[in-house]
N, C-alpha and C. Protein backbone atom coordinates (compact mmCIF):
# COMPACT_ATOMS: atom_id res chain seq x y z
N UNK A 1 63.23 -52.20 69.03
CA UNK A 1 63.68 -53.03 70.13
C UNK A 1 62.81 -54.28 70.24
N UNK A 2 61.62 -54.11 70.40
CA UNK A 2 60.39 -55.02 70.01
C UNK A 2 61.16 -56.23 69.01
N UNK A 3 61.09 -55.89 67.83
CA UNK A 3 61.57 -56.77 67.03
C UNK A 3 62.82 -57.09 67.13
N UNK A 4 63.45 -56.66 67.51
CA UNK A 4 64.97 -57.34 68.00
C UNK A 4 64.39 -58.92 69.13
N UNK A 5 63.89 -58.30 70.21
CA UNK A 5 63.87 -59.40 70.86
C UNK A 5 62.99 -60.52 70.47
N UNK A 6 61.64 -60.00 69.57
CA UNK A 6 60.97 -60.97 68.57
C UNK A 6 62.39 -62.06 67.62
N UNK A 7 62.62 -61.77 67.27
CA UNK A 7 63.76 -62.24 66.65
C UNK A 7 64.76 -63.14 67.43
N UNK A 8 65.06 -62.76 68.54
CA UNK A 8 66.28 -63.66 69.25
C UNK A 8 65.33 -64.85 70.07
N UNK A 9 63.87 -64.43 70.39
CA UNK A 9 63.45 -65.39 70.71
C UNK A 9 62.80 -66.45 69.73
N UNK A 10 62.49 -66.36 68.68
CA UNK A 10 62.20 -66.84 67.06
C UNK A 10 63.29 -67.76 67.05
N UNK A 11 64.33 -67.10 67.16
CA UNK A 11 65.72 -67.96 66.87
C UNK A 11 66.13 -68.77 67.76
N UNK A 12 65.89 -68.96 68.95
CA UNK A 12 65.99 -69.29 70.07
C UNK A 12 64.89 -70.97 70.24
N UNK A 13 63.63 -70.73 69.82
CA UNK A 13 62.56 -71.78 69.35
C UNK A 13 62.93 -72.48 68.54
N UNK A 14 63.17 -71.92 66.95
CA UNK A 14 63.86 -72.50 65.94
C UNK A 14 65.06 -73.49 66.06
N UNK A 15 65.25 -73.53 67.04
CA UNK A 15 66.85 -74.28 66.79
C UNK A 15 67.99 -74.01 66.38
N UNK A 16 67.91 -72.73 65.72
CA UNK A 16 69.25 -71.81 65.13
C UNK A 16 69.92 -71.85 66.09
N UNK A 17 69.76 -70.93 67.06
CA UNK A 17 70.74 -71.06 68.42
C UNK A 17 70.93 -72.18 68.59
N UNK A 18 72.37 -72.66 68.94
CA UNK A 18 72.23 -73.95 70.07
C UNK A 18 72.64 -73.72 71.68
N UNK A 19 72.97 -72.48 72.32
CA UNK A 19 73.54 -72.26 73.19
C UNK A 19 73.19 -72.98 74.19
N UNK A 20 71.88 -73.45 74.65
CA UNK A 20 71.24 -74.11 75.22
C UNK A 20 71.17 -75.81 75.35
N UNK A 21 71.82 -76.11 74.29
CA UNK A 21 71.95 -77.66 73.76
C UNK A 21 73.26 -78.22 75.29
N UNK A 22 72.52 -79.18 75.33
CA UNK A 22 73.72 -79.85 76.93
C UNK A 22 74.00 -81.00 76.56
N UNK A 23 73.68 -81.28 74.79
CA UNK A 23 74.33 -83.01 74.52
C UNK A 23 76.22 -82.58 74.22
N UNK A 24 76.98 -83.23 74.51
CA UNK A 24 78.41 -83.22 74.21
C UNK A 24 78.71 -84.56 73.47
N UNK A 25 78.81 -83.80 72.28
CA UNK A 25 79.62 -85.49 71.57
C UNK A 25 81.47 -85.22 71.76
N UNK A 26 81.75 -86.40 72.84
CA UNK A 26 83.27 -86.52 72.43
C UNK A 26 83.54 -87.52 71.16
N UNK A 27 82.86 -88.42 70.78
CA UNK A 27 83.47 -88.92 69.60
C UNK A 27 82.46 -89.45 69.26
N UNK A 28 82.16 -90.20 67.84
CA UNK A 28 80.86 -90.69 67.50
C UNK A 28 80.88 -92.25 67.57
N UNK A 29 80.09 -93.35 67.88
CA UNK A 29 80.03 -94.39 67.74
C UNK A 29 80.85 -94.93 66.44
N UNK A 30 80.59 -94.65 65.53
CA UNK A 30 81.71 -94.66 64.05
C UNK A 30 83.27 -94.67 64.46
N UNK A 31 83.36 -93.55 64.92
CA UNK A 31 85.00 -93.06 64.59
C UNK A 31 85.52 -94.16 66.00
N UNK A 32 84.49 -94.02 67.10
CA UNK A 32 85.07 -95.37 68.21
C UNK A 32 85.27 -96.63 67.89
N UNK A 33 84.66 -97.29 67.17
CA UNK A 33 84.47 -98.60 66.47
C UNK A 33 85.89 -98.21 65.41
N UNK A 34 86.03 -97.80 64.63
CA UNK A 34 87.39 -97.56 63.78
C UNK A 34 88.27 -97.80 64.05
N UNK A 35 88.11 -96.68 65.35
CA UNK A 35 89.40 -96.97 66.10
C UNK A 35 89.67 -98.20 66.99
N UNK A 36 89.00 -98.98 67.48
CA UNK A 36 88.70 -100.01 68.16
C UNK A 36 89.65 -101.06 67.20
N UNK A 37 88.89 -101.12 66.30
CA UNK A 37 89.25 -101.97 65.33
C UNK A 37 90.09 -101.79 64.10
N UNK A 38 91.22 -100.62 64.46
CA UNK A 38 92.14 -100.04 63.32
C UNK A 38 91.56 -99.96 61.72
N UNK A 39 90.44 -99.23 62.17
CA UNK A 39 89.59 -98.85 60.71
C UNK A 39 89.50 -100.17 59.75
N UNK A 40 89.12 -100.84 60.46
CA UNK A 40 89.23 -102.69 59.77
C UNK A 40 87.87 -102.91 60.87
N UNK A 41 86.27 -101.92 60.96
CA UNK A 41 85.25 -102.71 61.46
C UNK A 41 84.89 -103.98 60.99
N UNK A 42 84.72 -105.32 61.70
CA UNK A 42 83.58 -105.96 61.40
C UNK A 42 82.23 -105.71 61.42
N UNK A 43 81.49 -106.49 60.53
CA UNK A 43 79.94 -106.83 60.46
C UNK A 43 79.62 -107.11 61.86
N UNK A 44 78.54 -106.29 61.97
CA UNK A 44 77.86 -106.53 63.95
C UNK A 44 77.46 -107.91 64.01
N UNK A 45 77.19 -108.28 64.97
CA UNK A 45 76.47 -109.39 65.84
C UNK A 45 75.84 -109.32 66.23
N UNK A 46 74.66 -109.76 66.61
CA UNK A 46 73.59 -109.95 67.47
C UNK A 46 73.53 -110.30 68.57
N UNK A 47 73.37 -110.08 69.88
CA UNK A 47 73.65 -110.94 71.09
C UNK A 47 71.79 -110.99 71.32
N UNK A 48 71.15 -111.77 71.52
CA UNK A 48 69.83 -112.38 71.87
C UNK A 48 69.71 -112.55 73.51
N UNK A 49 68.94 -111.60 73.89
CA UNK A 49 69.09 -112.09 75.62
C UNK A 49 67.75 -112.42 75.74
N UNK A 50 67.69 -113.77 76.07
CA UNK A 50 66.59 -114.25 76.56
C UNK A 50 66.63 -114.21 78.23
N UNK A 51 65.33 -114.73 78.83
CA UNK A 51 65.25 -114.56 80.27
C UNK A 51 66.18 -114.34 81.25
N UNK A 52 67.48 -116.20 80.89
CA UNK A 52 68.46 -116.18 82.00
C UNK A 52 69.34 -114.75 81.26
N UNK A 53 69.68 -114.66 80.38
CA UNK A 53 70.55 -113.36 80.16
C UNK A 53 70.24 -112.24 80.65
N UNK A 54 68.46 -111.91 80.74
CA UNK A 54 68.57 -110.99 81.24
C UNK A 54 68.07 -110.61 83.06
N UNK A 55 68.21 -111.57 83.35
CA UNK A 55 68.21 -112.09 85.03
C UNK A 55 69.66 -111.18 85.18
N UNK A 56 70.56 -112.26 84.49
CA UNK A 56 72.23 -111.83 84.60
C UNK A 56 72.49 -110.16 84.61
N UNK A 57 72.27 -110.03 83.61
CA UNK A 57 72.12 -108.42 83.32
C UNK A 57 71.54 -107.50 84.14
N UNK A 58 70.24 -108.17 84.45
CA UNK A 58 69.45 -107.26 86.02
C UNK A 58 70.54 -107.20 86.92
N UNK A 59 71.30 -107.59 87.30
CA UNK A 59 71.54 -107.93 88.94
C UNK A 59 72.91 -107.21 89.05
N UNK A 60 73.55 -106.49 87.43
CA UNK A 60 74.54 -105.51 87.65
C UNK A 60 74.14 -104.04 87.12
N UNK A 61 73.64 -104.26 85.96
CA UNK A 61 72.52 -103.32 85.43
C UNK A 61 71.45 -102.44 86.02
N UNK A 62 70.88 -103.17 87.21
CA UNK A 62 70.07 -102.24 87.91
C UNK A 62 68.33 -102.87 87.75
N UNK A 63 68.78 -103.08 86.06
CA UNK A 63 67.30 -103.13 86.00
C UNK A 63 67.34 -104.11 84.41
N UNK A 64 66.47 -104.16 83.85
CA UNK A 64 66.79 -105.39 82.72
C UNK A 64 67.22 -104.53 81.61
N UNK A 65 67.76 -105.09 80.51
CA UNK A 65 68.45 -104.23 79.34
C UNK A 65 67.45 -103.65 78.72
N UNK A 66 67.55 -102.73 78.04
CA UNK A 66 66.42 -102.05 77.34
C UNK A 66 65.60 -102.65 76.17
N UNK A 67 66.73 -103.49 75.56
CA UNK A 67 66.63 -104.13 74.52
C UNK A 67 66.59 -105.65 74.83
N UNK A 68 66.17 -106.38 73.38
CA UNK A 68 66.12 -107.97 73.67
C UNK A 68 67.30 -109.00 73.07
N UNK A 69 67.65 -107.49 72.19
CA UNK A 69 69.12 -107.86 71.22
C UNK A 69 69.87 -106.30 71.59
N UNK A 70 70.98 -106.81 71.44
CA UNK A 70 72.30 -106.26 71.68
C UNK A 70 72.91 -106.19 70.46
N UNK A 71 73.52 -105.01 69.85
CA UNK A 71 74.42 -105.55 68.31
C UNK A 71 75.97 -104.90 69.14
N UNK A 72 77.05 -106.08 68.89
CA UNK A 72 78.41 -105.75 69.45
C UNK A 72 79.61 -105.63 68.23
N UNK A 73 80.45 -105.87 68.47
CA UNK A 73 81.16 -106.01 67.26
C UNK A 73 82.60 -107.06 67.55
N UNK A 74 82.89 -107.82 66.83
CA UNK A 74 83.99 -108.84 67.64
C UNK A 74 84.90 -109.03 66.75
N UNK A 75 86.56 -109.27 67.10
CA UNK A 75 87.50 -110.07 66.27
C UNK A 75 88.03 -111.26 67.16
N UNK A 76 89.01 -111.00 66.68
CA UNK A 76 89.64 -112.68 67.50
C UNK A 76 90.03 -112.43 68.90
N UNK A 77 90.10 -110.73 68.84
CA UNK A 77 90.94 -110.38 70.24
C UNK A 77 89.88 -109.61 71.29
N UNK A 78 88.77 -109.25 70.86
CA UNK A 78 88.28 -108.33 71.81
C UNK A 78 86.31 -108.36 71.19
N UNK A 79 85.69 -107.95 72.39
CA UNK A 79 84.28 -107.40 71.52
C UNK A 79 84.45 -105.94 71.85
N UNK A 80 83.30 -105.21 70.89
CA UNK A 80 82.88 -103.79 71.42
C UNK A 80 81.71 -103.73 71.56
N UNK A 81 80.93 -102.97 72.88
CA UNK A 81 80.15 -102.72 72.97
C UNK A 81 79.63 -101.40 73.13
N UNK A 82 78.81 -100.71 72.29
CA UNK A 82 78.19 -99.54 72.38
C UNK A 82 76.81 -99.15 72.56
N UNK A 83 76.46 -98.62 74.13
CA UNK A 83 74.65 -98.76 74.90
C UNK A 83 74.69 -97.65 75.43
N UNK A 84 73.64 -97.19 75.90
CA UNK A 84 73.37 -96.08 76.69
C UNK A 84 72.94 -96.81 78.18
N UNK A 85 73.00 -95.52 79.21
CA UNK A 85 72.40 -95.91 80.07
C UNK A 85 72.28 -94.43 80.67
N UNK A 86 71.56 -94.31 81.99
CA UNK A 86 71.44 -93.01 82.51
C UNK A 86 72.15 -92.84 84.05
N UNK A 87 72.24 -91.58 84.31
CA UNK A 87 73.29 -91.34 85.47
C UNK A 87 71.76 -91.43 86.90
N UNK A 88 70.70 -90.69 86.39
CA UNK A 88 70.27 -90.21 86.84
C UNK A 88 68.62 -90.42 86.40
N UNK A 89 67.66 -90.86 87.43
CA UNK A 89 66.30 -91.05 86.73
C UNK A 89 66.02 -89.48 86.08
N UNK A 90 65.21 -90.24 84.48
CA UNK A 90 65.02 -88.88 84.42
C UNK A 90 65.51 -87.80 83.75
N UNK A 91 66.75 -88.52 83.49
CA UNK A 91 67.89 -87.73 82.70
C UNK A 91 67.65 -88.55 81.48
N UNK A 92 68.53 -87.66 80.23
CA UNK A 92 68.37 -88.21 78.80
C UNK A 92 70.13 -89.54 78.70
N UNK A 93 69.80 -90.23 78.44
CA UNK A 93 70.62 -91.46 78.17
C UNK A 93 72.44 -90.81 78.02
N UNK A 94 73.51 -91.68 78.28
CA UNK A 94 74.50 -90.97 77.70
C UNK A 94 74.99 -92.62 77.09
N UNK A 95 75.75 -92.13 75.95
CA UNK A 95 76.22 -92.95 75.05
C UNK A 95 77.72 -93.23 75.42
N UNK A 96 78.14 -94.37 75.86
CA UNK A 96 79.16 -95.08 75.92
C UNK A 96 79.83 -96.21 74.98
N UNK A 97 81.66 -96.58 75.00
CA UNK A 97 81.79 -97.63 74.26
C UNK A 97 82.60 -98.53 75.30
N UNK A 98 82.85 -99.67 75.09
CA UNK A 98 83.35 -100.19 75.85
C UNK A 98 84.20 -101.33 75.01
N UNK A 99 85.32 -101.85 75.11
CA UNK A 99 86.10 -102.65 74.22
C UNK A 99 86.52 -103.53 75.38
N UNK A 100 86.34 -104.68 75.37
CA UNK A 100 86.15 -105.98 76.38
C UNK A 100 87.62 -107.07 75.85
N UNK A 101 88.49 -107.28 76.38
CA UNK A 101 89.45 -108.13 75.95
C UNK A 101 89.74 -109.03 76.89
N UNK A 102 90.02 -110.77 77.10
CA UNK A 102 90.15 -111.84 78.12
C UNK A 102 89.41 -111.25 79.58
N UNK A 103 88.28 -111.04 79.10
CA UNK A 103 87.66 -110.85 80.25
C UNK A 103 87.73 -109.70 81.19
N UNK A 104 88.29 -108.52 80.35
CA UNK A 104 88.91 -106.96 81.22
C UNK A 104 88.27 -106.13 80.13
N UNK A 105 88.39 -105.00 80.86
CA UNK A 105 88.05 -104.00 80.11
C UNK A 105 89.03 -103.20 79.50
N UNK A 106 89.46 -103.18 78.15
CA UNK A 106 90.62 -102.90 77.22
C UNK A 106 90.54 -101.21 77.48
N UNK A 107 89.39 -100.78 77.26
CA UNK A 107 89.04 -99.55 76.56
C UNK A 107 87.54 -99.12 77.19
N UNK A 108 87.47 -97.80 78.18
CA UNK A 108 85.84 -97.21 78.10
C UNK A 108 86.10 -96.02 77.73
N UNK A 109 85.13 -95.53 76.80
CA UNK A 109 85.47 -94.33 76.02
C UNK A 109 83.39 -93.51 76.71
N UNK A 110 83.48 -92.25 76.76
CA UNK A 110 81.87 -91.64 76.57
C UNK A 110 81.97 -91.33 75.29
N UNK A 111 81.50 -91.67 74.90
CA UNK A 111 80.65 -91.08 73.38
C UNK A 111 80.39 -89.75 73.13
N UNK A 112 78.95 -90.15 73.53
CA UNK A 112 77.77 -88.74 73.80
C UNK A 112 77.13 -88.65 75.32
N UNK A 113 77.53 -87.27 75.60
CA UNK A 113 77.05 -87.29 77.03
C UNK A 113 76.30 -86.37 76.87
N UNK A 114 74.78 -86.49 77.80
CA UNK A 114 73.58 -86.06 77.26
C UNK A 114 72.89 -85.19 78.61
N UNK A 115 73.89 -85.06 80.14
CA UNK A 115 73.21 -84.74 81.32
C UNK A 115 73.93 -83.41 81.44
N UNK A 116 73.30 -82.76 82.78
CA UNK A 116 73.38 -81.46 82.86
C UNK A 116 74.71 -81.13 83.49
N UNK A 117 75.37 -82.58 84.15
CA UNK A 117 76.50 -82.05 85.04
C UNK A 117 77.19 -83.69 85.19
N UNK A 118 77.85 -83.86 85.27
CA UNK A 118 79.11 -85.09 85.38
C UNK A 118 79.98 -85.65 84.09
N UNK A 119 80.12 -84.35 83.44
CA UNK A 119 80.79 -85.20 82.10
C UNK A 119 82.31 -84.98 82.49
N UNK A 120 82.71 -85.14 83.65
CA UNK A 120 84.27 -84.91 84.03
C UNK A 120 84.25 -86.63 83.53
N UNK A 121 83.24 -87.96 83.71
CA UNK A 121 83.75 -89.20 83.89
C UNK A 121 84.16 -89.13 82.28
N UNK A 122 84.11 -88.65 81.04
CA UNK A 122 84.61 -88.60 80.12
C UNK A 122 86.32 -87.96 80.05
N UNK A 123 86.94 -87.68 81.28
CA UNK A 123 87.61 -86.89 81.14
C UNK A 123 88.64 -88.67 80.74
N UNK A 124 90.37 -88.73 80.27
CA UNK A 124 90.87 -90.01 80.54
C UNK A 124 91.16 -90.47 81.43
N UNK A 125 91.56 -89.19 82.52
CA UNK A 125 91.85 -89.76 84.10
C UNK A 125 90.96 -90.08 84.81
N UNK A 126 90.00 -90.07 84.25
CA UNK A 126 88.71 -90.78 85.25
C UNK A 126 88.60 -92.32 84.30
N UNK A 127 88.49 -92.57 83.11
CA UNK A 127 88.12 -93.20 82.25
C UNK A 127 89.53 -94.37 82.37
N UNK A 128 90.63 -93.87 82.71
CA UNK A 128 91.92 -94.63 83.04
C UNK A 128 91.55 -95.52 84.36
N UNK A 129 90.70 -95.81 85.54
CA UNK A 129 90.49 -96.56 86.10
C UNK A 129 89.97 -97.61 85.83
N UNK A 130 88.69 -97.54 84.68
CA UNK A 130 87.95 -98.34 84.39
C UNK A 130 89.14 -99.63 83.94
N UNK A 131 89.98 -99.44 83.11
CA UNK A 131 90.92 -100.44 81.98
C UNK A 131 91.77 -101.18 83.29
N UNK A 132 91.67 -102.58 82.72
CA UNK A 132 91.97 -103.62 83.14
C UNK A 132 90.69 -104.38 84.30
N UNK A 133 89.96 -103.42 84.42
CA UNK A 133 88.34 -104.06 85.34
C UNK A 133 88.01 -105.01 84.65
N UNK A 134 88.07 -106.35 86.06
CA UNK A 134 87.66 -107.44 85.92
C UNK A 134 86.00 -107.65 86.52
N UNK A 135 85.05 -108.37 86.40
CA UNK A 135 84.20 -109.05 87.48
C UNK A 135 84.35 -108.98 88.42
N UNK A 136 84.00 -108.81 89.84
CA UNK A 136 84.56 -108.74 91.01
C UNK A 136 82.87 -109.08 91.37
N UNK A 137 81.62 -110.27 91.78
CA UNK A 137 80.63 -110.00 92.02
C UNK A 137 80.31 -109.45 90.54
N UNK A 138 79.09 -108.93 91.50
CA UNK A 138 78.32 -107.91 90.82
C UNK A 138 79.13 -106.53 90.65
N UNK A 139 80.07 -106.10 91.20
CA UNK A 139 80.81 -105.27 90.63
C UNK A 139 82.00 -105.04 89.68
N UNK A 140 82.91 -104.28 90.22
CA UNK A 140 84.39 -104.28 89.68
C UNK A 140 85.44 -104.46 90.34
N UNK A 141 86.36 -105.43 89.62
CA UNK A 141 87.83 -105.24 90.62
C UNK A 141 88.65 -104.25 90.69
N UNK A 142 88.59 -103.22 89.70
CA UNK A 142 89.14 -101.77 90.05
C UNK A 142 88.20 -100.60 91.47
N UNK A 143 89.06 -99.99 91.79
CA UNK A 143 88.23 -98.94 92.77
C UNK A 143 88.28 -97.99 91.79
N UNK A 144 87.08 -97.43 91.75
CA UNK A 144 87.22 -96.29 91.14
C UNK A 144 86.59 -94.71 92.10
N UNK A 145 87.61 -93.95 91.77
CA UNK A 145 87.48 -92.69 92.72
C UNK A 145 86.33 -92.14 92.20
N UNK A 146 85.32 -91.69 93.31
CA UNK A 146 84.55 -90.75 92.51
C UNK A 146 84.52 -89.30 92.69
N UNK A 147 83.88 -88.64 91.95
CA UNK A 147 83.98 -87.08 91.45
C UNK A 147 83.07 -86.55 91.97
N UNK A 148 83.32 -85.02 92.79
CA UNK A 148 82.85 -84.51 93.65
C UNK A 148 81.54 -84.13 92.59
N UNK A 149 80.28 -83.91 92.54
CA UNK A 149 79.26 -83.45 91.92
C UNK A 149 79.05 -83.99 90.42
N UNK A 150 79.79 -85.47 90.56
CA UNK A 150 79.26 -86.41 89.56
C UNK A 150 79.58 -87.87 90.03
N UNK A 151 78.31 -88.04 91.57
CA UNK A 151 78.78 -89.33 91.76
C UNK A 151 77.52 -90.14 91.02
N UNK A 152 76.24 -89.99 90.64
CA UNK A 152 75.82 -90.63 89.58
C UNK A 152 76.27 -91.08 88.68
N UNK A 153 76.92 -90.16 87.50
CA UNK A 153 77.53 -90.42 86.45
C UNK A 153 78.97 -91.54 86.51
N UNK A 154 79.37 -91.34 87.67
CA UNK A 154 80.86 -92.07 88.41
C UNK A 154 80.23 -93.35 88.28
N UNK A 155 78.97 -93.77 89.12
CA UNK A 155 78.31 -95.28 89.67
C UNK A 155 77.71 -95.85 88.07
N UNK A 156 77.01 -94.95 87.29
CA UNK A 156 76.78 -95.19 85.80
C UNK A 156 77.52 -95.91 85.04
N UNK A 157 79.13 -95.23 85.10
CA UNK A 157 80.08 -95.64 83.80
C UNK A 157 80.43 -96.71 84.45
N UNK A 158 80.50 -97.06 85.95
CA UNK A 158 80.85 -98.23 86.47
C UNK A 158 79.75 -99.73 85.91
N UNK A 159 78.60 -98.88 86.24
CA UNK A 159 77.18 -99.91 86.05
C UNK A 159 77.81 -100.45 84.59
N UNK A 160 77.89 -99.72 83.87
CA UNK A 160 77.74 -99.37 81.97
C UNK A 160 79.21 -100.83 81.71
N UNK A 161 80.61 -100.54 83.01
CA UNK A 161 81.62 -101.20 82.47
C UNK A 161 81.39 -102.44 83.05
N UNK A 162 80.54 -102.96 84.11
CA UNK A 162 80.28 -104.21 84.20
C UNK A 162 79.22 -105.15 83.38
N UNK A 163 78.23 -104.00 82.99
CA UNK A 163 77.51 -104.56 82.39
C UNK A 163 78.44 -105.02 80.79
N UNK A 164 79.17 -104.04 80.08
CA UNK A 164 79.85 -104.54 79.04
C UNK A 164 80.98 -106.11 79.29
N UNK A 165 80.95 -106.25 80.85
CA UNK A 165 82.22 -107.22 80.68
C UNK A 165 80.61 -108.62 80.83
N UNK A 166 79.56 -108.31 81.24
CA UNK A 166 78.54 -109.69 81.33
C UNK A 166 78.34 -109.93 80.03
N UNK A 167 77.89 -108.57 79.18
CA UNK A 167 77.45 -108.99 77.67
C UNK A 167 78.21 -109.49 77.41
N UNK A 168 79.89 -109.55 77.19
CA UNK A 168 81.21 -110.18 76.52
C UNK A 168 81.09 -111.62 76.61
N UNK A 169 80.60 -112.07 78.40
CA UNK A 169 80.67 -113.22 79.02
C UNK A 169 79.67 -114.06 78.07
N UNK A 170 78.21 -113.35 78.39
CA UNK A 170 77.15 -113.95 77.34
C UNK A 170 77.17 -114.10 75.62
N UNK A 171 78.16 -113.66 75.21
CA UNK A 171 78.51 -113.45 73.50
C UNK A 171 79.17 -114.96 73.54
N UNK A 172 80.10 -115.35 74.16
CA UNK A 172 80.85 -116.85 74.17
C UNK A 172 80.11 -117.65 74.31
């Protein structure tokens, strides 16, 4: 018996088990971009945020971008943007995409969601509000409903879809 439970906890350390794992990939940055771009990706871009960019970025963002460059992806009709951000101090990042067209939001997809509780905003009927969000301020011109025991994650994908429509603004 001893060694039985030697064993499940061995396996358990090891990483063999994953039962415990709380990352959820709904789709991978790859297969989103593909599809974004009917398996016809472009070569990334660089977006460079210097000071005023990232003033801009503070003031919907929360706080300044993580980064000093941004890589997006663009055609004639739309950019994509793919960033993390968190629901929750404290929490591990969740991975979002966002596809930006005349100034709306075409497309928000979750990626990888990485927290212990709000991955309903991955669900499409939550993710169906975001599309057609314009600028509104510092916010959005859509309302978006939020979800009983994921209003972090709710205010996040919101943060995440305005911030993708400023980067779009700053790429022009």
């Amino acid at each position: 018996m001893f060694i039985l439970f030697f064993l499940l906890i061995s396996s358990l350390y090891s990483g063999n088990v994953k039962a415990f794992e709380l990352y959820k990939t709904f789709q991978t940055p790859d297969v989103f971009l593909a599809e974004m771009f009917n398996n016809q990706v472009p070569a990334p871009t660089v977006l460079n945020l210097d000071a005023k960019a990232q003033s801009e970025i503070r003031a919907v963002f929360n706080r300044p971008f993580p980064s000093q460059r941004v890589r997006y992806w663009k055609d004639a009709n739309k950019t994509v943007w793919v960033f993390d951000d968190i629901g929750k101090e404290g929490y591990v990042p969740t991975t979002s995409g966002f596809a930006v067209s005349n100034g709306a939001i075409e497309t928000a997809r979750v990626l990888i969601y990485r927290e212990s509780r709000g991955e309903q905003v991955a669900e499409p009927s939550f993710l169906n509000q975001l599309k057609g969000a314009k600028a509104a301020g510092n916010k959005l011109s859509n309302k978006v409903d939020n979800i009983t025991g994921a209003t972090l994650s709710v205010q996040m994908m919101e943060r995440m879809a305005r911030t993708a429509l400023t980067l779009d603004t700053l790429s022009h």
